[in-house]
PDB file of N, CA and C in Angstrom:
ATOM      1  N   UNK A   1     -17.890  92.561 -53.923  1.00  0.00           N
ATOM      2  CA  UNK A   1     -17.983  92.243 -55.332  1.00  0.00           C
ATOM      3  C   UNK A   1     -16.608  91.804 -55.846  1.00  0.00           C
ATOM      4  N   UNK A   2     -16.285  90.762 -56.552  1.00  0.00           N
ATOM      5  CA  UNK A   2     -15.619  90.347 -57.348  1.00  0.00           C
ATOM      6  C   UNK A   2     -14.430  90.903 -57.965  1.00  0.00           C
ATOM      7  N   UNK A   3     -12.996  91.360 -58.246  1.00  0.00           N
ATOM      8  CA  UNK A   3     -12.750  92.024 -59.001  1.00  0.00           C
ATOM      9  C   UNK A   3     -11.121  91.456 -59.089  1.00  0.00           C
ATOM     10  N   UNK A   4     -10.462  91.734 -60.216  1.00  0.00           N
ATOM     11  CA  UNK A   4      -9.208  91.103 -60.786  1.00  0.00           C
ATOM     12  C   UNK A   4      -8.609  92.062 -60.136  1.00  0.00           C
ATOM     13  N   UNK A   5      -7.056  91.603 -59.722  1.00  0.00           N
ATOM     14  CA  UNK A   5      -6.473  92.296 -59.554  1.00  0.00           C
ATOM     15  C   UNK A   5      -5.438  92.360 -60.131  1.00  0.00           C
ATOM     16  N   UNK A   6      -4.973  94.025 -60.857  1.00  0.00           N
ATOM     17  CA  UNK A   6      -4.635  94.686 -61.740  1.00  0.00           C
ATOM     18  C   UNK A   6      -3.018  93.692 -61.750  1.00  0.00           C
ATOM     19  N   UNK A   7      -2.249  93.037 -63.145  1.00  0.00           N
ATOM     20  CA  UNK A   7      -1.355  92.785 -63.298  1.00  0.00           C
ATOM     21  C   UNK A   7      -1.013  91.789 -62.817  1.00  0.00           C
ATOM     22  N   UNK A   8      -1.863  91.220 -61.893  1.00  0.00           N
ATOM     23  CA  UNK A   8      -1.481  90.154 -61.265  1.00  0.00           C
ATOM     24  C   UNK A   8      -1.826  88.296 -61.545  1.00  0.00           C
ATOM     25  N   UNK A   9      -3.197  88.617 -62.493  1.00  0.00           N
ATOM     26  CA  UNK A   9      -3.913  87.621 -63.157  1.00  0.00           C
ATOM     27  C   UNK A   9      -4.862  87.051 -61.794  1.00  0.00           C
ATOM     28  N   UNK A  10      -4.989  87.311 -60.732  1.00  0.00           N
ATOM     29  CA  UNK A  10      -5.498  87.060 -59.302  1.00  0.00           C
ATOM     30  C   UNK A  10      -6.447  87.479 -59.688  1.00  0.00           C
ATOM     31  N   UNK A  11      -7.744  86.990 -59.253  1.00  0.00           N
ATOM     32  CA  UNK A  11      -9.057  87.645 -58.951  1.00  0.00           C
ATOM     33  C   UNK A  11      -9.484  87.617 -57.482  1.00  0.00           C
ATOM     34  N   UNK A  12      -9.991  88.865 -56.734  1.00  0.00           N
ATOM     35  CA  UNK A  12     -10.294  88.804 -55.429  1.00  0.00           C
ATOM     36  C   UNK A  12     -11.982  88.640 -55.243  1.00  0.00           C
ATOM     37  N   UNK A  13     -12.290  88.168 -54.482  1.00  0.00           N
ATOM     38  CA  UNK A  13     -13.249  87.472 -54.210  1.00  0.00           C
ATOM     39  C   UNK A  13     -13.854  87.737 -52.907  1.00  0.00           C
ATOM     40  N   UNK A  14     -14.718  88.245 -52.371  1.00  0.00           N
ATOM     41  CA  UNK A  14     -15.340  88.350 -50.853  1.00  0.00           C
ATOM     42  C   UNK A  14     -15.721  86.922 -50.689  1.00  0.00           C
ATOM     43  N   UNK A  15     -15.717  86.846 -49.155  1.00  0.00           N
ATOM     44  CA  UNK A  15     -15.851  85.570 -48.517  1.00  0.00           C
ATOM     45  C   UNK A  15     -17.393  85.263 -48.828  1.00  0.00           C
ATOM     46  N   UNK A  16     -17.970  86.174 -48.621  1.00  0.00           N
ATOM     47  CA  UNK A  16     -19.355  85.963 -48.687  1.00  0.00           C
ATOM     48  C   UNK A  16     -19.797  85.219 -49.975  1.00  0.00           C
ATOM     49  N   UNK A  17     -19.289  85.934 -51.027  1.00  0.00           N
ATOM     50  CA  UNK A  17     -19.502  85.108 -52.264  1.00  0.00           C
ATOM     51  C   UNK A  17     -19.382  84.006 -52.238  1.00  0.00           C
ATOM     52  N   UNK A  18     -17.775  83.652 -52.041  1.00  0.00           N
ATOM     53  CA  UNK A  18     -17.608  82.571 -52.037  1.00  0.00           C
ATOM     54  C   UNK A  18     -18.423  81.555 -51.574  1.00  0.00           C
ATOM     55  N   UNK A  19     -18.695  81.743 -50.077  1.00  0.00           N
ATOM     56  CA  UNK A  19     -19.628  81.195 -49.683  1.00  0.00           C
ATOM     57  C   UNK A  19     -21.337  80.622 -50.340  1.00  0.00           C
ATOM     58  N   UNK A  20     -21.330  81.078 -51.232  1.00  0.00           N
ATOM     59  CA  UNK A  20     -22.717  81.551 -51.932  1.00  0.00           C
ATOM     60  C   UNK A  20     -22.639  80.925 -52.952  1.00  0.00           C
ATOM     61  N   UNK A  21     -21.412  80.584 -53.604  1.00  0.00           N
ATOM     62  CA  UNK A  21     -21.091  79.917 -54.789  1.00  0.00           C
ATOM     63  C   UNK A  21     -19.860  79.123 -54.997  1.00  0.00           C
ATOM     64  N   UNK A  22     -19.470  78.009 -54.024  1.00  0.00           N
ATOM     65  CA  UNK A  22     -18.301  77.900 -54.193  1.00  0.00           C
ATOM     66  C   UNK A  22     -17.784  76.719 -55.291  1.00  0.00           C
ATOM     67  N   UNK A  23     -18.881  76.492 -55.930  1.00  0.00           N
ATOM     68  CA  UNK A  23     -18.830  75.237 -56.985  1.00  0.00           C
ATOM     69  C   UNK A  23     -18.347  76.030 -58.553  1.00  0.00           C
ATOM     70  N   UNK A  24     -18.797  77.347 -58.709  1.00  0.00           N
ATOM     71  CA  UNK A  24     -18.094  78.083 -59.988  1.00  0.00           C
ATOM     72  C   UNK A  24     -17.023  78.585 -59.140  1.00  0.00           C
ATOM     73  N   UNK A  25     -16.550  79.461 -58.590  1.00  0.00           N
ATOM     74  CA  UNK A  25     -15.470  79.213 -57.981  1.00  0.00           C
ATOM     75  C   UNK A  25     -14.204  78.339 -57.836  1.00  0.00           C
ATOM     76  N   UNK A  26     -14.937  77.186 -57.362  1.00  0.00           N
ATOM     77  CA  UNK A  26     -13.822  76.218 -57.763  1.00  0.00           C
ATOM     78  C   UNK A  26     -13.331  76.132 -59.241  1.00  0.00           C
ATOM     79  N   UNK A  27     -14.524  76.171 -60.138  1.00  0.00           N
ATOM     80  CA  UNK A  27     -14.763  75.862 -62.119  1.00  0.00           C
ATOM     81  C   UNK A  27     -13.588  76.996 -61.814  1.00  0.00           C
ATOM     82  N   UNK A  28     -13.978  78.197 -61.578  1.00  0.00           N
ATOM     83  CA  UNK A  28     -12.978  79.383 -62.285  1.00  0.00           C
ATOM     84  C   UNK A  28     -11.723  79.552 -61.608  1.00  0.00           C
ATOM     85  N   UNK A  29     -11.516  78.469 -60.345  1.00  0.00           N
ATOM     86  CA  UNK A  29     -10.005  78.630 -59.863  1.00  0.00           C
ATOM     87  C   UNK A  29      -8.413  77.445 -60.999  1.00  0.00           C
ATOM     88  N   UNK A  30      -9.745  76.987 -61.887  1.00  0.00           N
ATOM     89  CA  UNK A  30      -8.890  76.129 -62.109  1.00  0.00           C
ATOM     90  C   UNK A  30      -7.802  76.844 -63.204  1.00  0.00           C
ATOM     91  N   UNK A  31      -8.259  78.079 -63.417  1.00  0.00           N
ATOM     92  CA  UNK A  31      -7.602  78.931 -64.865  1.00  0.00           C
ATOM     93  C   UNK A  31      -6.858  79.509 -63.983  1.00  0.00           C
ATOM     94  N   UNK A  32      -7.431  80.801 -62.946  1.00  0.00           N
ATOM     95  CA  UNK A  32      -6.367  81.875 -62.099  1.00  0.00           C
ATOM     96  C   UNK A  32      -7.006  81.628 -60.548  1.00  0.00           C
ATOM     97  N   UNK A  33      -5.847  81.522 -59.907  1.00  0.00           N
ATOM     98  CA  UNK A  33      -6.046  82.094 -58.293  1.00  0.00           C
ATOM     99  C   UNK A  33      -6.622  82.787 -58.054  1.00  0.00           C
ATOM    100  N   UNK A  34      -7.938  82.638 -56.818  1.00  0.00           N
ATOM    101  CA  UNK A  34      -8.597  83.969 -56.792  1.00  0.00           C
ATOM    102  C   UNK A  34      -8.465  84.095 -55.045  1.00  0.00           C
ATOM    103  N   UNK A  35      -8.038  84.935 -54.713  1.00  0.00           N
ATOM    104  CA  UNK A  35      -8.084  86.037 -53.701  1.00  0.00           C
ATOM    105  C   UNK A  35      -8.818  85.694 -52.604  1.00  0.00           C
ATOM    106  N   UNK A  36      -9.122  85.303 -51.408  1.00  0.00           N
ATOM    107  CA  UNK A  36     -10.493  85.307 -50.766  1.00  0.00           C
ATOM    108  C   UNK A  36     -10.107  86.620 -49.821  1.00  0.00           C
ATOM    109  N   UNK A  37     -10.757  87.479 -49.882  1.00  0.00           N
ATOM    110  CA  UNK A  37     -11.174  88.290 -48.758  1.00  0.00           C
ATOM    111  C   UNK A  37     -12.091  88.367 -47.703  1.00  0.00           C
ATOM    112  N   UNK A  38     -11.655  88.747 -46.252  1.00  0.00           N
ATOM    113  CA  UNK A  38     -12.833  88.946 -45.737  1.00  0.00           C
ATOM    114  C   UNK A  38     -12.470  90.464 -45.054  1.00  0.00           C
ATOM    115  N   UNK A  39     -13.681  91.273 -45.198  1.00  0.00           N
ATOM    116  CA  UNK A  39     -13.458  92.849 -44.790  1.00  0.00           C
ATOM    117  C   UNK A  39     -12.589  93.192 -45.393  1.00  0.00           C
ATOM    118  N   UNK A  40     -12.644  92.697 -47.029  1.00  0.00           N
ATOM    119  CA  UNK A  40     -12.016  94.137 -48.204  1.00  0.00           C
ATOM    120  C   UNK A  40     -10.338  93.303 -47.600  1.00  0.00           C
ATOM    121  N   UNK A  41     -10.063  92.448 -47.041  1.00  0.00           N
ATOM    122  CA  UNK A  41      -8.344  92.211 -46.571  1.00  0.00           C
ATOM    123  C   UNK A  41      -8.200  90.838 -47.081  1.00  0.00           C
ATOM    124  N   UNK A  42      -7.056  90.420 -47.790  1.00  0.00           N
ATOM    125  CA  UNK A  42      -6.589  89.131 -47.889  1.00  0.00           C
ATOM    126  C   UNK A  42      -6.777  88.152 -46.963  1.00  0.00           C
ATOM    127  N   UNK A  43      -7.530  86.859 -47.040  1.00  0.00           N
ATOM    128  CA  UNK A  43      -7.484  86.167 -45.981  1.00  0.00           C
ATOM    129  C   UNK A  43      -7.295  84.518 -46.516  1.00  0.00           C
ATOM    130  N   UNK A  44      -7.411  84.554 -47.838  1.00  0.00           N
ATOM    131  CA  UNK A  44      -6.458  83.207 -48.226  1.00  0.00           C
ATOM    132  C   UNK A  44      -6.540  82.882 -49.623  1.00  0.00           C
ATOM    133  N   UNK A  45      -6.411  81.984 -50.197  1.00  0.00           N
ATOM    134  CA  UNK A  45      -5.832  81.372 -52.120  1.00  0.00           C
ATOM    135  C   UNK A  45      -6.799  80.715 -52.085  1.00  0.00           C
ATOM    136  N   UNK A  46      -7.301  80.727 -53.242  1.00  0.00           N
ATOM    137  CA  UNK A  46      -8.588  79.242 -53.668  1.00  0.00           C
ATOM    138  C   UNK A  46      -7.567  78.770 -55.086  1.00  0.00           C
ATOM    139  N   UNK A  47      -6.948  77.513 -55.285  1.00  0.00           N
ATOM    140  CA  UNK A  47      -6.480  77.112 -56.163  1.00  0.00           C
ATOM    141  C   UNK A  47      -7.455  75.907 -56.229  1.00  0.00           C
ATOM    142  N   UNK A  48      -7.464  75.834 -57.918  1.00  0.00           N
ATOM    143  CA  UNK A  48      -8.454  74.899 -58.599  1.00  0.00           C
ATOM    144  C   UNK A  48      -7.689  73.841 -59.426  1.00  0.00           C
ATOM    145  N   UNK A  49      -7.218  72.943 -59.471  1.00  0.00           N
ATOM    146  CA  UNK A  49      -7.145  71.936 -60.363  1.00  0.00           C
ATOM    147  C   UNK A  49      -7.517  71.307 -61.319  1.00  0.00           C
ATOM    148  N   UNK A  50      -7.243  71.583 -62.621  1.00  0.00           N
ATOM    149  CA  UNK A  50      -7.623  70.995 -63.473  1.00  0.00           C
ATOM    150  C   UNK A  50      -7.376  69.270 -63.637  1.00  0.00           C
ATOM    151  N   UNK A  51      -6.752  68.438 -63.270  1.00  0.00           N
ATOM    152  CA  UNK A  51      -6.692  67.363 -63.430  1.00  0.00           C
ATOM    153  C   UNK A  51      -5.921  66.572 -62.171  1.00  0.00           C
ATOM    154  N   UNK A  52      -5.966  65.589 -61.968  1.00  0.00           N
ATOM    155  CA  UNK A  52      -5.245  65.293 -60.841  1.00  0.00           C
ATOM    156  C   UNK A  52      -3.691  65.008 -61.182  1.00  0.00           C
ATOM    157  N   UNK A  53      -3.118  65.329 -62.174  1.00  0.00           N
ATOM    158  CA  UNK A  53      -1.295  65.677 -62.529  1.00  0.00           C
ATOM    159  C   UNK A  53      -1.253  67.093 -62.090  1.00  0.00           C
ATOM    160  N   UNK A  54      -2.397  67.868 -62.005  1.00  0.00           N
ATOM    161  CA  UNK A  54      -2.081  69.176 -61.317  1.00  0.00           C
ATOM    162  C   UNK A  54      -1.883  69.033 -60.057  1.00  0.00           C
ATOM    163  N   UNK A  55      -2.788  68.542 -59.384  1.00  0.00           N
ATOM    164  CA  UNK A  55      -2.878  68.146 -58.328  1.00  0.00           C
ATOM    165  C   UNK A  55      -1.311  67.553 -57.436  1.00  0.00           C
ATOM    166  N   UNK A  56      -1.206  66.334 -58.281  1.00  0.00           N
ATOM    167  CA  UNK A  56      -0.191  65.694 -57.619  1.00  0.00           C
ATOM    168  C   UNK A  56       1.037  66.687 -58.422  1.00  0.00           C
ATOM    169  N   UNK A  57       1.506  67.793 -59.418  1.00  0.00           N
ATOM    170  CA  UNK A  57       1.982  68.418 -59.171  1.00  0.00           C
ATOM    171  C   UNK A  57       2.169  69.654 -58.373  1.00  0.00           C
ATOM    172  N   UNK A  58       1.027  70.196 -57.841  1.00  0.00           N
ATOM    173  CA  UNK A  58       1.299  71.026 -56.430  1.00  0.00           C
ATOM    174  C   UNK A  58       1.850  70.082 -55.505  1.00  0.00           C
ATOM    175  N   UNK A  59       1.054  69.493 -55.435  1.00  0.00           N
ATOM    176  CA  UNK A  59       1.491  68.825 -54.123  1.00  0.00           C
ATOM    177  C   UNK A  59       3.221  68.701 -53.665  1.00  0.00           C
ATOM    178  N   UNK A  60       3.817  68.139 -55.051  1.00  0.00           N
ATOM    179  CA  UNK A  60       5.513  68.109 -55.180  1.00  0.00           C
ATOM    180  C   UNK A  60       5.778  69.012 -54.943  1.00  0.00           C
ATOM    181  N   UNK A  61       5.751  70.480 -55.533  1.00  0.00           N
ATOM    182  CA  UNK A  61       6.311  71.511 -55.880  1.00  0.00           C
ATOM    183  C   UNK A  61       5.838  72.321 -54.301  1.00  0.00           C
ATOM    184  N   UNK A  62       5.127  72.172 -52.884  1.00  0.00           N
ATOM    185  CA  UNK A  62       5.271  72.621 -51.840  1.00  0.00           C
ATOM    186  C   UNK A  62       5.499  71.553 -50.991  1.00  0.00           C
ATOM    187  N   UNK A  63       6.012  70.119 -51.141  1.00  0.00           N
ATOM    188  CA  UNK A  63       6.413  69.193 -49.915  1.00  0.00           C
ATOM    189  C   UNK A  63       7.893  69.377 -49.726  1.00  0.00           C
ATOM    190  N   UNK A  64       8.428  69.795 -48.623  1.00  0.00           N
ATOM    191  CA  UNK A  64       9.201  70.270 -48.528  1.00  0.00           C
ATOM    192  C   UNK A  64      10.362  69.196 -48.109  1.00  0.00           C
ATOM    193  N   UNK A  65      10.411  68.161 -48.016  1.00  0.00           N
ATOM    194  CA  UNK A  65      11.076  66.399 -48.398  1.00  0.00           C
ATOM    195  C   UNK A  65      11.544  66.637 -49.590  1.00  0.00           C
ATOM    196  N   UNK A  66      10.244  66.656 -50.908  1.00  0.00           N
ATOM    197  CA  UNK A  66      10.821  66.694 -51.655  1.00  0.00           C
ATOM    198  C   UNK A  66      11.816  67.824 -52.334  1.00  0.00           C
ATOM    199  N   UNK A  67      10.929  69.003 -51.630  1.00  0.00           N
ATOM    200  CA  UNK A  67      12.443  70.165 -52.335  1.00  0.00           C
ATOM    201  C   UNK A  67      13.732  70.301 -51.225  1.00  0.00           C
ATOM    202  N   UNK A  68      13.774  69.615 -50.176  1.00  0.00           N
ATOM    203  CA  UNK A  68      15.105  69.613 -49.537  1.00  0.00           C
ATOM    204  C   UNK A  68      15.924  68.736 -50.518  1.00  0.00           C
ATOM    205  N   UNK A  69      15.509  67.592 -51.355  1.00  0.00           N
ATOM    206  CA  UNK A  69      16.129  66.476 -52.174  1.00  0.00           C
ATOM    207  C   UNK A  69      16.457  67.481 -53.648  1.00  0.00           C
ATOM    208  N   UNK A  70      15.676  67.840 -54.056  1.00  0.00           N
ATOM    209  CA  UNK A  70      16.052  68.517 -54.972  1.00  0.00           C
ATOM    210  C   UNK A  70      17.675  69.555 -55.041  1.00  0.00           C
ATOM    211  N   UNK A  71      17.168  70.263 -53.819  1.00  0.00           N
ATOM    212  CA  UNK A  71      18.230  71.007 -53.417  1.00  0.00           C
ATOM    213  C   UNK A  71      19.790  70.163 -53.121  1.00  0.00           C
ATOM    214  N   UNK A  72      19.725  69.237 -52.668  1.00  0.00           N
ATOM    215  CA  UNK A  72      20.700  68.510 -52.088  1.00  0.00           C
ATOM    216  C   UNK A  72      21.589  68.035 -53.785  1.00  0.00           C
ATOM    217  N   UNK A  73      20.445  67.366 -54.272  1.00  0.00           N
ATOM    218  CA  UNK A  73      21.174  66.951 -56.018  1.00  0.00           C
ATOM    219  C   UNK A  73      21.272  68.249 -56.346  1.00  0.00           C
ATOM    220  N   UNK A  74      21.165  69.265 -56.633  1.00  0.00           N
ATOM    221  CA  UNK A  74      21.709  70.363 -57.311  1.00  0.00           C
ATOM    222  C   UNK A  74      22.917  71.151 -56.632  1.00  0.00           C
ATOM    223  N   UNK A  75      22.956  70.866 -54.987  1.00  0.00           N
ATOM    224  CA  UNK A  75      24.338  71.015 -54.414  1.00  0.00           C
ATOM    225  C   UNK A  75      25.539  69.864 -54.936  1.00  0.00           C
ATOM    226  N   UNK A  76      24.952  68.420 -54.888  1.00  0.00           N
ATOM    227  CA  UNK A  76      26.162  67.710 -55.696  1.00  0.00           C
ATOM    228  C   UNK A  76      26.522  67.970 -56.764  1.00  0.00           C
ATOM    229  N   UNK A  77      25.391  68.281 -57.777  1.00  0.00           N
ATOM    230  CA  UNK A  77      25.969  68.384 -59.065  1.00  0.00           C
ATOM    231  C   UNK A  77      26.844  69.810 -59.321  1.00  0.00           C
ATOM    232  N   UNK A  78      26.497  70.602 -58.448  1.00  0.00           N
ATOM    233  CA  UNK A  78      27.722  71.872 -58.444  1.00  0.00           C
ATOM    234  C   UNK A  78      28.931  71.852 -57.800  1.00  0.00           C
ATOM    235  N   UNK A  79      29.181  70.350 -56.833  1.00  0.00           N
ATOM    236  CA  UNK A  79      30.273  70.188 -56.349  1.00  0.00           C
ATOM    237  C   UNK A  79      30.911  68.973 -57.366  1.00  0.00           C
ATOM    238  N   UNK A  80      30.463  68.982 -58.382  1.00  0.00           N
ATOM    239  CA  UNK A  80      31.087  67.797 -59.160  1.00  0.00           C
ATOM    240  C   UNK A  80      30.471  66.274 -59.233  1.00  0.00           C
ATOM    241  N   UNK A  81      29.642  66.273 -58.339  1.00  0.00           N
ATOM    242  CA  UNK A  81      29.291  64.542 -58.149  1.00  0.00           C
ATOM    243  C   UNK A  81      28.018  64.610 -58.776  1.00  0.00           C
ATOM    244  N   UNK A  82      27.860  63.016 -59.153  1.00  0.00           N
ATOM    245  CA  UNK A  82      26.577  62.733 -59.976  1.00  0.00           C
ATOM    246  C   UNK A  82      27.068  62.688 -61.140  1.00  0.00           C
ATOM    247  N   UNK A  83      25.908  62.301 -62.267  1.00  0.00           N
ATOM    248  CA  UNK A  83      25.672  61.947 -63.832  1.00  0.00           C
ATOM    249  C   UNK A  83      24.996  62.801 -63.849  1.00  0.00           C
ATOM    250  N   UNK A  84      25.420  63.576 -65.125  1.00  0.00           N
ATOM    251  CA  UNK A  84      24.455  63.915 -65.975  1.00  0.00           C
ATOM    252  C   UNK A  84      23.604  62.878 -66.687  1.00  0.00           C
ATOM    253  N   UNK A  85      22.577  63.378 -66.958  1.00  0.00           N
ATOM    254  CA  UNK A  85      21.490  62.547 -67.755  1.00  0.00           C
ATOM    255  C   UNK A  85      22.351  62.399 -69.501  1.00  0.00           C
ATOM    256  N   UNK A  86      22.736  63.460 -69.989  1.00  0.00           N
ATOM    257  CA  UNK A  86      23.525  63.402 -71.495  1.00  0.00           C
ATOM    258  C   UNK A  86      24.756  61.921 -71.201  1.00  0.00           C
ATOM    259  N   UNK A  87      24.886  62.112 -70.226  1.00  0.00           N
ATOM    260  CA  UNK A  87      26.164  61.405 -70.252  1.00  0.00           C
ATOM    261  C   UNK A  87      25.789  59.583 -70.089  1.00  0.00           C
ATOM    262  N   UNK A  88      24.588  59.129 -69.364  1.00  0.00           N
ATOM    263  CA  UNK A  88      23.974  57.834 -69.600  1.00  0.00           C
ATOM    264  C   UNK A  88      23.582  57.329 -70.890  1.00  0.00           C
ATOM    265  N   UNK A  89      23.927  55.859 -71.034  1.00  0.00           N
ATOM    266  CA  UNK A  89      23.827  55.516 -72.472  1.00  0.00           C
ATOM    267  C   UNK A  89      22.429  54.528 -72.009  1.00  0.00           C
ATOM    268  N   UNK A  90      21.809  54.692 -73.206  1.00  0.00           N
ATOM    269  CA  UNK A  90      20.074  54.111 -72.971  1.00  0.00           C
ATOM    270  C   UNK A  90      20.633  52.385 -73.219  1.00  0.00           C
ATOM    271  N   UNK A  91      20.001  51.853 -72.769  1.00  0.00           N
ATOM    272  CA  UNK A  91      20.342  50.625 -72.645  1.00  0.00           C
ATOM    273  C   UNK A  91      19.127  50.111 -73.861  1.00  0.00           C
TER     274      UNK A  91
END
């Protein structure tokens, strides 16, 4: 059976259900992560998307290309190199 887990905004979910219904499921992953269990144990994330800017923002925010780049500009800009954005004049 179904049940939130406490503090976490997660809802856990048996596999079986899932299985049984995975079209509200998906509807209700798009608000909170829910849990999949199988035998009462964690066994993976159902994330739901509300729009495809969600979408193509997960996608950024775990390709790991793009957060090695990220990382790299935030090492220059703490060693001094680069523009700030304040400091470009809009053309």
């Amino acid at each position: 059976m179904a049940r939130t887990v406490r503090g976490s905004g997660m809802k856990e979910v048996p596999l079986s259900e899932i299985k049984d219904d995975l079209s509200r499921f998906l509807r209700e992953a798009e608000t909170q992560e829910i849990v999949i269990t199988r035998h009462g144990k964690p066994a993976g994330v159902l994330i739901g998307f509300e729009s495809e800017e969600d979408w193509f923002e997960y996608r950024l925010e775990h390709d790991p290309r793009f957060l090695r780049r990220i990382e790299q500009a935030r090492n220059s800009l703490r060693a001094g190199r680069g523009v700030r954005l304040e400091d470009i004049e809009s053309e």
